[in-house]
C-alpha atoms as a PDB file:
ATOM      1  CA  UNK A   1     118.411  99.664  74.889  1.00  0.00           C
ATOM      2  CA  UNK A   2     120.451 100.329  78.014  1.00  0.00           C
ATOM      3  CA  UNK A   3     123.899  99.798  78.744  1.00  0.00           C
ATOM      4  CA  UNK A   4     125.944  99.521  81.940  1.00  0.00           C
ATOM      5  CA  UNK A   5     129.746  99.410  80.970  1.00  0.00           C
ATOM      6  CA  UNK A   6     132.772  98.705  83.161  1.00  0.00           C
ATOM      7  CA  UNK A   7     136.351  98.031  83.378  1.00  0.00           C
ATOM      8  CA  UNK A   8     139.492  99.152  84.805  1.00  0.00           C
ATOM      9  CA  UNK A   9     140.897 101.981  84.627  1.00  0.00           C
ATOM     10  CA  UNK A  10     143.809 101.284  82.804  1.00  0.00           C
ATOM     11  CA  UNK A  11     141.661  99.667  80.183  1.00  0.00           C
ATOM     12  CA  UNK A  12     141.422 102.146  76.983  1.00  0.00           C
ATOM     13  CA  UNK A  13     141.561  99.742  73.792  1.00  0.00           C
ATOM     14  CA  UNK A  14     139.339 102.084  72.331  1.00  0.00           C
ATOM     15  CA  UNK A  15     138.878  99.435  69.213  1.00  0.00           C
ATOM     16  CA  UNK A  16     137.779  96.847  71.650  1.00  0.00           C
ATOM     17  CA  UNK A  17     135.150  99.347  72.830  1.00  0.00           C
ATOM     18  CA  UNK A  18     134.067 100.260  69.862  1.00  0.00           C
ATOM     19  CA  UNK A  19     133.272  96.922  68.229  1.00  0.00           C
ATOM     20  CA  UNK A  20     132.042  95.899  71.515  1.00  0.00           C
ATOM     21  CA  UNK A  21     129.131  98.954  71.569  1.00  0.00           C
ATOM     22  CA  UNK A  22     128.696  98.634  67.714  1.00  0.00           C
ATOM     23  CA  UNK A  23     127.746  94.664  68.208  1.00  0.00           C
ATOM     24  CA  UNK A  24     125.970  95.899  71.418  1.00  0.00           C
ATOM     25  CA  UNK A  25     123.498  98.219  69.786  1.00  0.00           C
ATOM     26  CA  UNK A  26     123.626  97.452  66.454  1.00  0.00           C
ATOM     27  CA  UNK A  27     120.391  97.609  64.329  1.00  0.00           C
ATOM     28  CA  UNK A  28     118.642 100.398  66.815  1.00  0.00           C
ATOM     29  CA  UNK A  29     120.880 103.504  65.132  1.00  0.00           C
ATOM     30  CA  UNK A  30     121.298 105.983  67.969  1.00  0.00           C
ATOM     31  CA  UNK A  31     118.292 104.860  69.853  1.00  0.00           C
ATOM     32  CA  UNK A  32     120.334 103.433  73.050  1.00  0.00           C
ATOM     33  CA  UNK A  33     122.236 104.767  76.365  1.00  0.00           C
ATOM     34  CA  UNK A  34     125.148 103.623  77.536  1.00  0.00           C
ATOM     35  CA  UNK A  35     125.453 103.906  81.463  1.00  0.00           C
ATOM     36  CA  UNK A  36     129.080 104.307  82.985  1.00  0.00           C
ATOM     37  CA  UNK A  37     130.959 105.395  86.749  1.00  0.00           C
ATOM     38  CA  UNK A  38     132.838 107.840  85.263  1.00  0.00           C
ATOM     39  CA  UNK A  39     136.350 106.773  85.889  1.00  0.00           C
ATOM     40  CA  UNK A  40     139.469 107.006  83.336  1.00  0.00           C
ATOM     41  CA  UNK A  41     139.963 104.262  81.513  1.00  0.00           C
ATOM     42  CA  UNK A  42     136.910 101.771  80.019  1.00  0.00           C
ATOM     43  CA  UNK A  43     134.228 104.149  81.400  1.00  0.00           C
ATOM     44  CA  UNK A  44     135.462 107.311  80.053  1.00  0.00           C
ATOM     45  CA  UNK A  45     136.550 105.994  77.047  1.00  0.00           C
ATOM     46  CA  UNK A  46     133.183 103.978  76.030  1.00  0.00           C
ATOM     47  CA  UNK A  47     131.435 107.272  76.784  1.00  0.00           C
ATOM     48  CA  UNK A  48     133.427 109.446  74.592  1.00  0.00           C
ATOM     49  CA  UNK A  49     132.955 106.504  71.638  1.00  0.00           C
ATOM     50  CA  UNK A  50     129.478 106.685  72.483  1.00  0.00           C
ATOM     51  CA  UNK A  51     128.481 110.224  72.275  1.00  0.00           C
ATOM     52  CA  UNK A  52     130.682 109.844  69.283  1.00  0.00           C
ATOM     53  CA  UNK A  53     128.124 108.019  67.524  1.00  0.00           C
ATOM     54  CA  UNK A  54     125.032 109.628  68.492  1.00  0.00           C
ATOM     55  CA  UNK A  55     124.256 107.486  71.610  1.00  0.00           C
ATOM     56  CA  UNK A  56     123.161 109.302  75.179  1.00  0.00           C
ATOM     57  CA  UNK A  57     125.345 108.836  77.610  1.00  0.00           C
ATOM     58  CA  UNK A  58     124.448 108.713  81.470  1.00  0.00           C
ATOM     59  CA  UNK A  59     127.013 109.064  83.815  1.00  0.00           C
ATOM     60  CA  UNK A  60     126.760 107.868  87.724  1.00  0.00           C
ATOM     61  CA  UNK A  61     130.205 109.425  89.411  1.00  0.00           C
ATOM     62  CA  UNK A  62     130.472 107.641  92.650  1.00  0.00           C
ATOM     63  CA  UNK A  63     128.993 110.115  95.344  1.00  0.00           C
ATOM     64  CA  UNK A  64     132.929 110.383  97.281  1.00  0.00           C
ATOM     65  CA  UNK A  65     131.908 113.770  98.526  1.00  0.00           C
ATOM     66  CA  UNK A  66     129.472 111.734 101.256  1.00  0.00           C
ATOM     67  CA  UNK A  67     130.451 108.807 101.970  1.00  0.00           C
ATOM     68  CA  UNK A  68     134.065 108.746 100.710  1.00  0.00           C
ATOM     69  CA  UNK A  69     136.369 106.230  99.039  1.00  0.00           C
ATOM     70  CA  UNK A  70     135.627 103.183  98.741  1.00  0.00           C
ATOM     71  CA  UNK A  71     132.542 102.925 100.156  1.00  0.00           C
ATOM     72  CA  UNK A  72     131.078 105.620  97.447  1.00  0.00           C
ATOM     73  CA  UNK A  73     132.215 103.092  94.089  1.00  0.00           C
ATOM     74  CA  UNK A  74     130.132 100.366  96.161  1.00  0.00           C
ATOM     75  CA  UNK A  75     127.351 102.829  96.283  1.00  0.00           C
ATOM     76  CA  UNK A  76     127.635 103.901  92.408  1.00  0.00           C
ATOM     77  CA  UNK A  77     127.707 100.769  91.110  1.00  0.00           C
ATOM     78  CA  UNK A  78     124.465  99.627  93.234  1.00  0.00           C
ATOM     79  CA  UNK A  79     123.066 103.043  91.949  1.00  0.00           C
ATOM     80  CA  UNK A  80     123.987 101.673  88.075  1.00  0.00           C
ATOM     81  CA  UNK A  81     121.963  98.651  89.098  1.00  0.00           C
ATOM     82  CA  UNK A  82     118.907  99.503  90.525  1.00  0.00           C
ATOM     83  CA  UNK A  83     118.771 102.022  87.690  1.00  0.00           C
ATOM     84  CA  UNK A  84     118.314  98.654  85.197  1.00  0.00           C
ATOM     85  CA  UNK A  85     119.485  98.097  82.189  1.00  0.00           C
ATOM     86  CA  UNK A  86     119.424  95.793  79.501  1.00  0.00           C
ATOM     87  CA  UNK A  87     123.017  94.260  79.238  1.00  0.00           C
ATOM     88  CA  UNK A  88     126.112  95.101  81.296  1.00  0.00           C
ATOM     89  CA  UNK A  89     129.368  94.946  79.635  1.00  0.00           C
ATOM     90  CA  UNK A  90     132.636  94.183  81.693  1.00  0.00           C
ATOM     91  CA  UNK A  91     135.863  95.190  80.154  1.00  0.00           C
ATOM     92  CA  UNK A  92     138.775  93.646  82.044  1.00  0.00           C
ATOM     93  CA  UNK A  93     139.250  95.219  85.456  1.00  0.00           C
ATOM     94  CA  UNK A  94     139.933  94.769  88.607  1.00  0.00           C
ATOM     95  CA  UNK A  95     138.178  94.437  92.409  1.00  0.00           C
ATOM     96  CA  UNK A  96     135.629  97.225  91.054  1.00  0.00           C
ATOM     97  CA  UNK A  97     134.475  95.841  88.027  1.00  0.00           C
ATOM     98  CA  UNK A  98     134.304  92.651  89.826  1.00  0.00           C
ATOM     99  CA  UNK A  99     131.809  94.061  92.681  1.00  0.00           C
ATOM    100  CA  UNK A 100     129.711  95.964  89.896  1.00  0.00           C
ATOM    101  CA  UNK A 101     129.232  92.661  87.958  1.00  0.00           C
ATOM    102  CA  UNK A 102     128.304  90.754  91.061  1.00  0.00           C
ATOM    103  CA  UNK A 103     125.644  93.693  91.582  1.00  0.00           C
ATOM    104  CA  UNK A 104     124.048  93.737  87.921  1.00  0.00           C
ATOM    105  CA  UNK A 105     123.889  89.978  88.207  1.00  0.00           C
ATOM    106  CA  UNK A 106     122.075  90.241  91.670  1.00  0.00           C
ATOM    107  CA  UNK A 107     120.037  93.165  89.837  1.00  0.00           C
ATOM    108  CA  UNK A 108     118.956  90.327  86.927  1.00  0.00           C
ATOM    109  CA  UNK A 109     120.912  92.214  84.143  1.00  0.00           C
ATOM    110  CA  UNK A 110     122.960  89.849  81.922  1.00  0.00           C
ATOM    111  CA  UNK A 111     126.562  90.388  81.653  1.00  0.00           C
ATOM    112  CA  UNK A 112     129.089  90.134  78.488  1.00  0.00           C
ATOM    113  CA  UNK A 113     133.029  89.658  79.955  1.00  0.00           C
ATOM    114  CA  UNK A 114     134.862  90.612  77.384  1.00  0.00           C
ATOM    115  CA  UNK A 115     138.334  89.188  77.231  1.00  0.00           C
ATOM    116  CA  UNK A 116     141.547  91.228  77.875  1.00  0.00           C
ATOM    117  CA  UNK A 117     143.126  91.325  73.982  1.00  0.00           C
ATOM    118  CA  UNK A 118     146.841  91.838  75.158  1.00  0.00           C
ATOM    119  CA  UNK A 119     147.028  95.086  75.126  1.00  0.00           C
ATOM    120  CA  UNK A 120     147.802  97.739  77.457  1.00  0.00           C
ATOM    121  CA  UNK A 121     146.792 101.144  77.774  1.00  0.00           C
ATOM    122  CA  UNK A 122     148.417 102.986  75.099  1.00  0.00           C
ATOM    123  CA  UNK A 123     146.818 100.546  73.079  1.00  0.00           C
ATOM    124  CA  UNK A 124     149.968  99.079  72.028  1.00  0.00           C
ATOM    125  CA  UNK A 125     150.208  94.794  71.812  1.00  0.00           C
ATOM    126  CA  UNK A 126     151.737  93.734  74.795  1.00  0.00           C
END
């Protein structure tokens, strides 16, 4: 199975994440990738819970050196896309996450919007 995540990056509810990869790839052990931009906040932090369980972990960092900001996110999450995958899950985010679920929809891959639980990103209930 394989996994596009995003979410803002202010988004680190790292118990969110996890129950969201667990129910994600549950029942296929560590047989699974989980695809992510490599910003701070969801992305980083569902990679790092990830690897932490055995899972591969392929990161797309947004190609700024070329084409520069913002133009290069736009390209990365088109590049997540037309990779494939099997699910995409959106953490809450902003403008970002917003154009990279509007791509994996356009791309056929079905995507889970998981709700913003009140917290903020110490973790801490707002």
């Amino acid at each position: 199975m394989r996994v596009i995540v995003c979410g803002g990056r202010d988004y680190t509810d790292r118990e969110a994440i996890t129950e969201t990869l667990r129910k994600a790839f549950e029942g296929r052990g560590t047989f699974g990738t989980l695809v992510h931009g490599t910003c701070r906040g969801a992305d980083l932090t569902a990679a790092e819970v990830a690897a932490g369980h055995g899972l591969a972990v392929e990161p797309f960092p947004p190609p700024l050196a070329v084409h520069g900001s913002p133009r290069a996110f736009h390209i990365r999450n088109q590049a997540m896309a037309d990779a494939g995958a099997d699910l995409c899950l959106a953490f809450p985010g902003g403008a970002g996450t917003a154009d990279c679920v509007r791509r994996c929809e356009r791309a056929g891959i079905p995507v889970r919007r998981l709700p913003d639980r009140g917290r903020c990103a110490h973790g801490a209930a707002i």
